[in-house]
PDB file of N, CA and C in Angstrom:
ATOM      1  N   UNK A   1     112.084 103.344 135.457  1.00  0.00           N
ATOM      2  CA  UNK A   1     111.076 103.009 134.470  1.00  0.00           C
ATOM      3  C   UNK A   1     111.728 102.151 133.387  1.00  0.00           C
ATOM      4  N   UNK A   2     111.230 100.835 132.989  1.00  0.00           N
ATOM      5  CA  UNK A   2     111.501  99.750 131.918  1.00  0.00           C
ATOM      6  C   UNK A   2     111.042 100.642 130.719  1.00  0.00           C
ATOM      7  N   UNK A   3     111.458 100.693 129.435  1.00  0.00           N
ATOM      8  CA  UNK A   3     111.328 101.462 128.339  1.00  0.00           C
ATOM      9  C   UNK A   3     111.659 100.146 127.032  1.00  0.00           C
ATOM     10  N   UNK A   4     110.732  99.996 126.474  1.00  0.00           N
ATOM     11  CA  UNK A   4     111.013  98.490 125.556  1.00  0.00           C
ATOM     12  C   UNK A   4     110.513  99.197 124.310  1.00  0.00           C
ATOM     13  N   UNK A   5     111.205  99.072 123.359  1.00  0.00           N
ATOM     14  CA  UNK A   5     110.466  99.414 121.685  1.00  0.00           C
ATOM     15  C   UNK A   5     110.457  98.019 120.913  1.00  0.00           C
ATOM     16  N   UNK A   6     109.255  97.516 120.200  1.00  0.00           N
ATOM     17  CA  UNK A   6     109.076  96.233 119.653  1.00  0.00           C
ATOM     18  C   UNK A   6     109.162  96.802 117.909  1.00  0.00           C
ATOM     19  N   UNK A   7     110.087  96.010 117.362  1.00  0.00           N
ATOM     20  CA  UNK A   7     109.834  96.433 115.693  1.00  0.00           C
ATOM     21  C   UNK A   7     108.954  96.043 114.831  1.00  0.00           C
ATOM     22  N   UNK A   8     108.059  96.376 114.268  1.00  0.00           N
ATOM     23  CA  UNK A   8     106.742  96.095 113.498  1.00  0.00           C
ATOM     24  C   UNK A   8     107.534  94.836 112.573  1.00  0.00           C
ATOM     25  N   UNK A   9     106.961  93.911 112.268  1.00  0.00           N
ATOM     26  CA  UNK A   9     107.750  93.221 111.403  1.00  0.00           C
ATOM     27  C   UNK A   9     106.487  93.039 110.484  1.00  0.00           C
ATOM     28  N   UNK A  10     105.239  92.752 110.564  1.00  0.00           N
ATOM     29  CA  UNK A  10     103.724  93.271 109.415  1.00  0.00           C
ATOM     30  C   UNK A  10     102.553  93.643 109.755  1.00  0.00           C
ATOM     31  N   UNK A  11     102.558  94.629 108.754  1.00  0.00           N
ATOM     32  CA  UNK A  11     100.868  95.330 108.938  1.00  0.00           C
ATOM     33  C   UNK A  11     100.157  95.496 107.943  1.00  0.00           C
ATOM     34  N   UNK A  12      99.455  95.056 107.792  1.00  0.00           N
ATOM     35  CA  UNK A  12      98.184  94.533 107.063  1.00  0.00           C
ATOM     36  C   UNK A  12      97.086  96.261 106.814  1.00  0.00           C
ATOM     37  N   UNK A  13      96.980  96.502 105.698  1.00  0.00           N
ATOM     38  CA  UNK A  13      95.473  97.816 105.944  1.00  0.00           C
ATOM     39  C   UNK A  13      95.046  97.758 105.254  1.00  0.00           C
ATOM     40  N   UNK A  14      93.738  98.680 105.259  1.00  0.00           N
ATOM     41  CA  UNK A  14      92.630  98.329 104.377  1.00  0.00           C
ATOM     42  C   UNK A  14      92.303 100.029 103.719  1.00  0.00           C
ATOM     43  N   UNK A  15      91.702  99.835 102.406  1.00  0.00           N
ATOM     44  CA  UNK A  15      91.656 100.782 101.640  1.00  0.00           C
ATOM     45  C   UNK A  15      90.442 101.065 101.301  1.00  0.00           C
ATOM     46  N   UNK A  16      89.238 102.275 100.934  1.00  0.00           N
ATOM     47  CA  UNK A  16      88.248 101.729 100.435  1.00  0.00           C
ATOM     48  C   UNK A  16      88.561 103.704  99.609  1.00  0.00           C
ATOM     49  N   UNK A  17      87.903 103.895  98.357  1.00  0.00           N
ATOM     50  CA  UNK A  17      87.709 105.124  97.780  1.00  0.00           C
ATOM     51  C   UNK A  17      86.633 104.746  96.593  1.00  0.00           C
ATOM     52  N   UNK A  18      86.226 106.109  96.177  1.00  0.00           N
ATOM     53  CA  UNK A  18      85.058 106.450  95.478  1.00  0.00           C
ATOM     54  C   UNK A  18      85.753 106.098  93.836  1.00  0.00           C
ATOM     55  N   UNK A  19      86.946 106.864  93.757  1.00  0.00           N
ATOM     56  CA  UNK A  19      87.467 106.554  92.566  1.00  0.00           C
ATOM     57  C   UNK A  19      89.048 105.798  92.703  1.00  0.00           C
ATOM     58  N   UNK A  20      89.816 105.482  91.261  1.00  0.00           N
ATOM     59  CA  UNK A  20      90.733 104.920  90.969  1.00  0.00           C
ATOM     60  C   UNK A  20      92.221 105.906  91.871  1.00  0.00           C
ATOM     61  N   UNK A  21      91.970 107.538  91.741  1.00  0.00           N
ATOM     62  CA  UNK A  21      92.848 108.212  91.552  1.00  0.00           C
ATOM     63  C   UNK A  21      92.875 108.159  93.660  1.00  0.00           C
ATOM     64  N   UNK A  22      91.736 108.555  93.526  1.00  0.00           N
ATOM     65  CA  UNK A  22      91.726 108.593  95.248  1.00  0.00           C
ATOM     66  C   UNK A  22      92.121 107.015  96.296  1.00  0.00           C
ATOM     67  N   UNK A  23      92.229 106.192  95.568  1.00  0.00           N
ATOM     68  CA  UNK A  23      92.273 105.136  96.527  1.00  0.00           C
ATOM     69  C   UNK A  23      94.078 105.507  95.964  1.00  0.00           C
ATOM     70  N   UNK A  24      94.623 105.358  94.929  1.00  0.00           N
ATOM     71  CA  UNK A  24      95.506 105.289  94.908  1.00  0.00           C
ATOM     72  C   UNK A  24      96.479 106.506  95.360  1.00  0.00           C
ATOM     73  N   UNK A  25      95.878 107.549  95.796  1.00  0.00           N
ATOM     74  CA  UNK A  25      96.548 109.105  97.032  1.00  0.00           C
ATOM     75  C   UNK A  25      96.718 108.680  97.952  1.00  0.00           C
ATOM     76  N   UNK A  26      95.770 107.838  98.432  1.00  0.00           N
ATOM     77  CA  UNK A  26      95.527 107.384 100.251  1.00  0.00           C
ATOM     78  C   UNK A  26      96.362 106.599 100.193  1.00  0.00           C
ATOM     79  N   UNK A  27      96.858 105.201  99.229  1.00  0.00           N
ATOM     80  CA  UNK A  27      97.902 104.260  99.591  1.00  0.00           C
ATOM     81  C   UNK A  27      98.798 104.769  99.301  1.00  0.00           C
ATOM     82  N   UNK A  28      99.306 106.109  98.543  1.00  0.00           N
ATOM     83  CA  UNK A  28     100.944 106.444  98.621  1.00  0.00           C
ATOM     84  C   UNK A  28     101.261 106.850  99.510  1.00  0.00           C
ATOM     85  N   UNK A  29     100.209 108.058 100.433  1.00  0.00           N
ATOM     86  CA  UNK A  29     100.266 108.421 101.672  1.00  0.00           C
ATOM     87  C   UNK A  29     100.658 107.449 102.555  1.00  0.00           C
ATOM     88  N   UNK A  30     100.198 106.553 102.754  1.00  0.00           N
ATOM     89  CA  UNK A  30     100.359 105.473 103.531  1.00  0.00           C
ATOM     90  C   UNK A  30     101.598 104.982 103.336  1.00  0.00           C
ATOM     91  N   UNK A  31     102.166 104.729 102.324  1.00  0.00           N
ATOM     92  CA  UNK A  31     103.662 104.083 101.351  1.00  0.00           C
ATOM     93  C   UNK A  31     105.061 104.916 102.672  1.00  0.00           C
ATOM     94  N   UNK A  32     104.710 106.553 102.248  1.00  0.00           N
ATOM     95  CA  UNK A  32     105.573 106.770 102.518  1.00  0.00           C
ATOM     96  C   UNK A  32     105.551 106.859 104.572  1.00  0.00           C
ATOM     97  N   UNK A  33     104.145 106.904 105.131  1.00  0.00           N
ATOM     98  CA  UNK A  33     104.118 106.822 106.766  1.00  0.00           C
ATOM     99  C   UNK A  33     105.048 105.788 106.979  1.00  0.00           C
ATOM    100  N   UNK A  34     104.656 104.817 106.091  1.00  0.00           N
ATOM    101  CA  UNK A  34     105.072 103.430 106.772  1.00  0.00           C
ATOM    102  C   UNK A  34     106.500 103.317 106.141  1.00  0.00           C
ATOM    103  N   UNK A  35     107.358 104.201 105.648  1.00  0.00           N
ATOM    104  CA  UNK A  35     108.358 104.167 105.210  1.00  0.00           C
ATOM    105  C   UNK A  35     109.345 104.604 106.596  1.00  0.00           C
ATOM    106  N   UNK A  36     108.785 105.635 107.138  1.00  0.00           N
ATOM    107  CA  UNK A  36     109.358 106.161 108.028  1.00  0.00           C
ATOM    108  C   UNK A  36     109.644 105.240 109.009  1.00  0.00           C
ATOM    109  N   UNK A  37     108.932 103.879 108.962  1.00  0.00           N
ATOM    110  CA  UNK A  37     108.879 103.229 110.484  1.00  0.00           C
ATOM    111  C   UNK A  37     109.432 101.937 109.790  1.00  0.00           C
ATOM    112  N   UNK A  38     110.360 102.190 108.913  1.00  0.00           N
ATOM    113  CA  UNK A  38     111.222 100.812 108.189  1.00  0.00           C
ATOM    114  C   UNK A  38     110.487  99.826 107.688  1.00  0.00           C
ATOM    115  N   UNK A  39     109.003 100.238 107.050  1.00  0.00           N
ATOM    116  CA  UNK A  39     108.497  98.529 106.084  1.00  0.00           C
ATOM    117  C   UNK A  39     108.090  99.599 104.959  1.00  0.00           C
ATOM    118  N   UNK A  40     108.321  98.303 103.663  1.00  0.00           N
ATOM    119  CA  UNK A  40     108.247  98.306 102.340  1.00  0.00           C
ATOM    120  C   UNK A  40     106.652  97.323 102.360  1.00  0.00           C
ATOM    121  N   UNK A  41     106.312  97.858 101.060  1.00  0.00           N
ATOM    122  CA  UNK A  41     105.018  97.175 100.584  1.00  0.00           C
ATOM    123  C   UNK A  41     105.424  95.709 100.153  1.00  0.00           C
ATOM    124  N   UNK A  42     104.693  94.647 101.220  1.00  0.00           N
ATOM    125  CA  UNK A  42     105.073  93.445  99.925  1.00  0.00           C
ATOM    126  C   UNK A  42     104.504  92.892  99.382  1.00  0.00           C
ATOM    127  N   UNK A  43     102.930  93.245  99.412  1.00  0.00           N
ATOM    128  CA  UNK A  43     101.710  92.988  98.197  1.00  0.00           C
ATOM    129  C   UNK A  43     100.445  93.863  98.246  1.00  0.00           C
ATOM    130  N   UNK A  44      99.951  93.979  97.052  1.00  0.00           N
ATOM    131  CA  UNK A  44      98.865  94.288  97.053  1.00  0.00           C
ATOM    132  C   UNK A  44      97.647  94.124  96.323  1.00  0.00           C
ATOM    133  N   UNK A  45      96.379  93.778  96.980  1.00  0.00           N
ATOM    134  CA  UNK A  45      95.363  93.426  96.810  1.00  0.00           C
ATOM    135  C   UNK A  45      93.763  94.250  96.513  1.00  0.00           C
ATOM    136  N   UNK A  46      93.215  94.157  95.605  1.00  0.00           N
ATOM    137  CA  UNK A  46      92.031  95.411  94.700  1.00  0.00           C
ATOM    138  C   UNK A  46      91.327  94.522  94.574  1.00  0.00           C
ATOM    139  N   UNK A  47      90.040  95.194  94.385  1.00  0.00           N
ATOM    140  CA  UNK A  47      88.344  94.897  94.032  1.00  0.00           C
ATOM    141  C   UNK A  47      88.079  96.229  93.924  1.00  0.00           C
ATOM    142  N   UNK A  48      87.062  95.917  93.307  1.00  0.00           N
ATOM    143  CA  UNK A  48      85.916  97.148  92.840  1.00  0.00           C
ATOM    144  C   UNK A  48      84.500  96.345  92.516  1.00  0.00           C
ATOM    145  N   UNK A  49      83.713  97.336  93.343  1.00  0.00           N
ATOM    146  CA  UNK A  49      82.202  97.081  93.351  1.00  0.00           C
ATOM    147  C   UNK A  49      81.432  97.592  93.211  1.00  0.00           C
ATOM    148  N   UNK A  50      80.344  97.052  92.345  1.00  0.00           N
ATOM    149  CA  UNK A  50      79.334  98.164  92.108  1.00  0.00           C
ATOM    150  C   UNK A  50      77.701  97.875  92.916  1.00  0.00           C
ATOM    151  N   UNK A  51      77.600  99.014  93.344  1.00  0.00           N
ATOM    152  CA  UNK A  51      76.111  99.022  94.120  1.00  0.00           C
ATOM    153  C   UNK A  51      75.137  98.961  93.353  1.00  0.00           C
ATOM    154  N   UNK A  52      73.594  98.691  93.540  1.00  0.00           N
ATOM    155  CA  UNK A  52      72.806  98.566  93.009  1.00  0.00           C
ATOM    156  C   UNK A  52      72.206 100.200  92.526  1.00  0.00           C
ATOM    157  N   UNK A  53      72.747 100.481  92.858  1.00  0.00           N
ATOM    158  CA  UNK A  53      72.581 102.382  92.082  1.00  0.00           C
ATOM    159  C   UNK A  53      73.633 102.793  90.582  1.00  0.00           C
ATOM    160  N   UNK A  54      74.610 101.358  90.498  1.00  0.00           N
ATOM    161  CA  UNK A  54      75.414 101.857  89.238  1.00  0.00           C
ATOM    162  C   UNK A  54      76.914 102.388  90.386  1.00  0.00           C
ATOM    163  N   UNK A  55      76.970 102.885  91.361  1.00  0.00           N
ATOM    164  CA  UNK A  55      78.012 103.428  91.635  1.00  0.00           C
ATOM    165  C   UNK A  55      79.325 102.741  92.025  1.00  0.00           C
ATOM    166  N   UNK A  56      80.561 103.116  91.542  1.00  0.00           N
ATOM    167  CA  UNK A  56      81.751 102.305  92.060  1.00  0.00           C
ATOM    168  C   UNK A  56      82.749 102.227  93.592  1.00  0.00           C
ATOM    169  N   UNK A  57      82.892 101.489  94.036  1.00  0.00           N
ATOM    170  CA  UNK A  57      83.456 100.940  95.180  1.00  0.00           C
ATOM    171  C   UNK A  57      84.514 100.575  95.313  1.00  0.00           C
ATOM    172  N   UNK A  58      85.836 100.747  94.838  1.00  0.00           N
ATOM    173  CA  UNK A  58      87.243 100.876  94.957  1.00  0.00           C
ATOM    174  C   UNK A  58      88.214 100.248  96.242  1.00  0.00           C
ATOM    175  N   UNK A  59      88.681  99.273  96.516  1.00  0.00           N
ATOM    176  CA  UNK A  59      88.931  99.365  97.639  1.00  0.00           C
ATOM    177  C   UNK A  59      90.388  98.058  97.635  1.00  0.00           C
ATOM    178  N   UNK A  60      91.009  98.253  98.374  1.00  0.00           N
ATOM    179  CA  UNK A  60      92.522  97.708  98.085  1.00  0.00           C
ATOM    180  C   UNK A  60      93.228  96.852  99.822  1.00  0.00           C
ATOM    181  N   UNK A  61      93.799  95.984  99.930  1.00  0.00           N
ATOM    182  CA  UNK A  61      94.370  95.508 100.786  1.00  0.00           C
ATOM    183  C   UNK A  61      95.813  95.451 100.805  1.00  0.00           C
ATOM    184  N   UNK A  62      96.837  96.436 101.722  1.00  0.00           N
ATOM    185  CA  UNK A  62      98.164  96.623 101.034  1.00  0.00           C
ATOM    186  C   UNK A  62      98.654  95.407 102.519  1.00  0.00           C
ATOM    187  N   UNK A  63      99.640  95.036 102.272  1.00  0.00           N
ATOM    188  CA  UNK A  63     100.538  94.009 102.878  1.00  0.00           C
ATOM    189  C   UNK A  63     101.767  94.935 103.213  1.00  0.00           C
ATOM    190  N   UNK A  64     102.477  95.141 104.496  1.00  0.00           N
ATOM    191  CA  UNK A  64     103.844  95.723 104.651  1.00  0.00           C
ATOM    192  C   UNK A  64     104.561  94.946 105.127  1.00  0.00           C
ATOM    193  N   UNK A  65     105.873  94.840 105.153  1.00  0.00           N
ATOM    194  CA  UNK A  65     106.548  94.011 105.876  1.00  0.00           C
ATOM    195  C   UNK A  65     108.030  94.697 105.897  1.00  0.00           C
ATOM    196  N   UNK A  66     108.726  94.474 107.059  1.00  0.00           N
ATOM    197  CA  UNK A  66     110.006  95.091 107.741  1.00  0.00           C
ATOM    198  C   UNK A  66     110.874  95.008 106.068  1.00  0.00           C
ATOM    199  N   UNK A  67     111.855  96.045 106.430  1.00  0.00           N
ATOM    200  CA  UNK A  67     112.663  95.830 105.214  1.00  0.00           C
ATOM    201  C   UNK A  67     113.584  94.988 106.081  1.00  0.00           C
ATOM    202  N   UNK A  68     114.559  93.933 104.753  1.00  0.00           N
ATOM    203  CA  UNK A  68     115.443  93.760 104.866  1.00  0.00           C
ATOM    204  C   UNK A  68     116.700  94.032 105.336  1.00  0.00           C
ATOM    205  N   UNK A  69     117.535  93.728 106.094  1.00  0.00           N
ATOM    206  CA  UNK A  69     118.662  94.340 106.568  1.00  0.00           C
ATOM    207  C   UNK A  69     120.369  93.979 105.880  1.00  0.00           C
TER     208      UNK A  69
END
């Protein structure tokens, strides 16, 4: 059996939460998964929107990329 491992070099995800505190739990969570598999954050991207009911829409685009060696 051939056995090949490819190294992530970027991954791109998407964020969406109700509030400030919760979008920002879900991307540390995420911080440290993707720590385990050798990428660092190398940008990140927010909006917030509001619906026609008044309510807020939170939502973030994080950028990872391989660490450095």
């Amino acid at each position: 059996m051939n056995f090949q491992l490819d190294i992530i070099q970027d991954k791109i995800e998407f964020f969406e939460a109700l509030s400030l505190n919760e979008l920002e739990k879900k991307i540390n969570e995420q911080i440290e998964h993707n720590r385990n598999i050798l990428l660092e954050v190398h940008s990140v991207s927010h909006q917030m929107h509001v619906d026609e009911e008044g309510r807020r829409l939170y939502s973030a685009v994080v950028h990872f990329k391989a660490k450095k060696r």
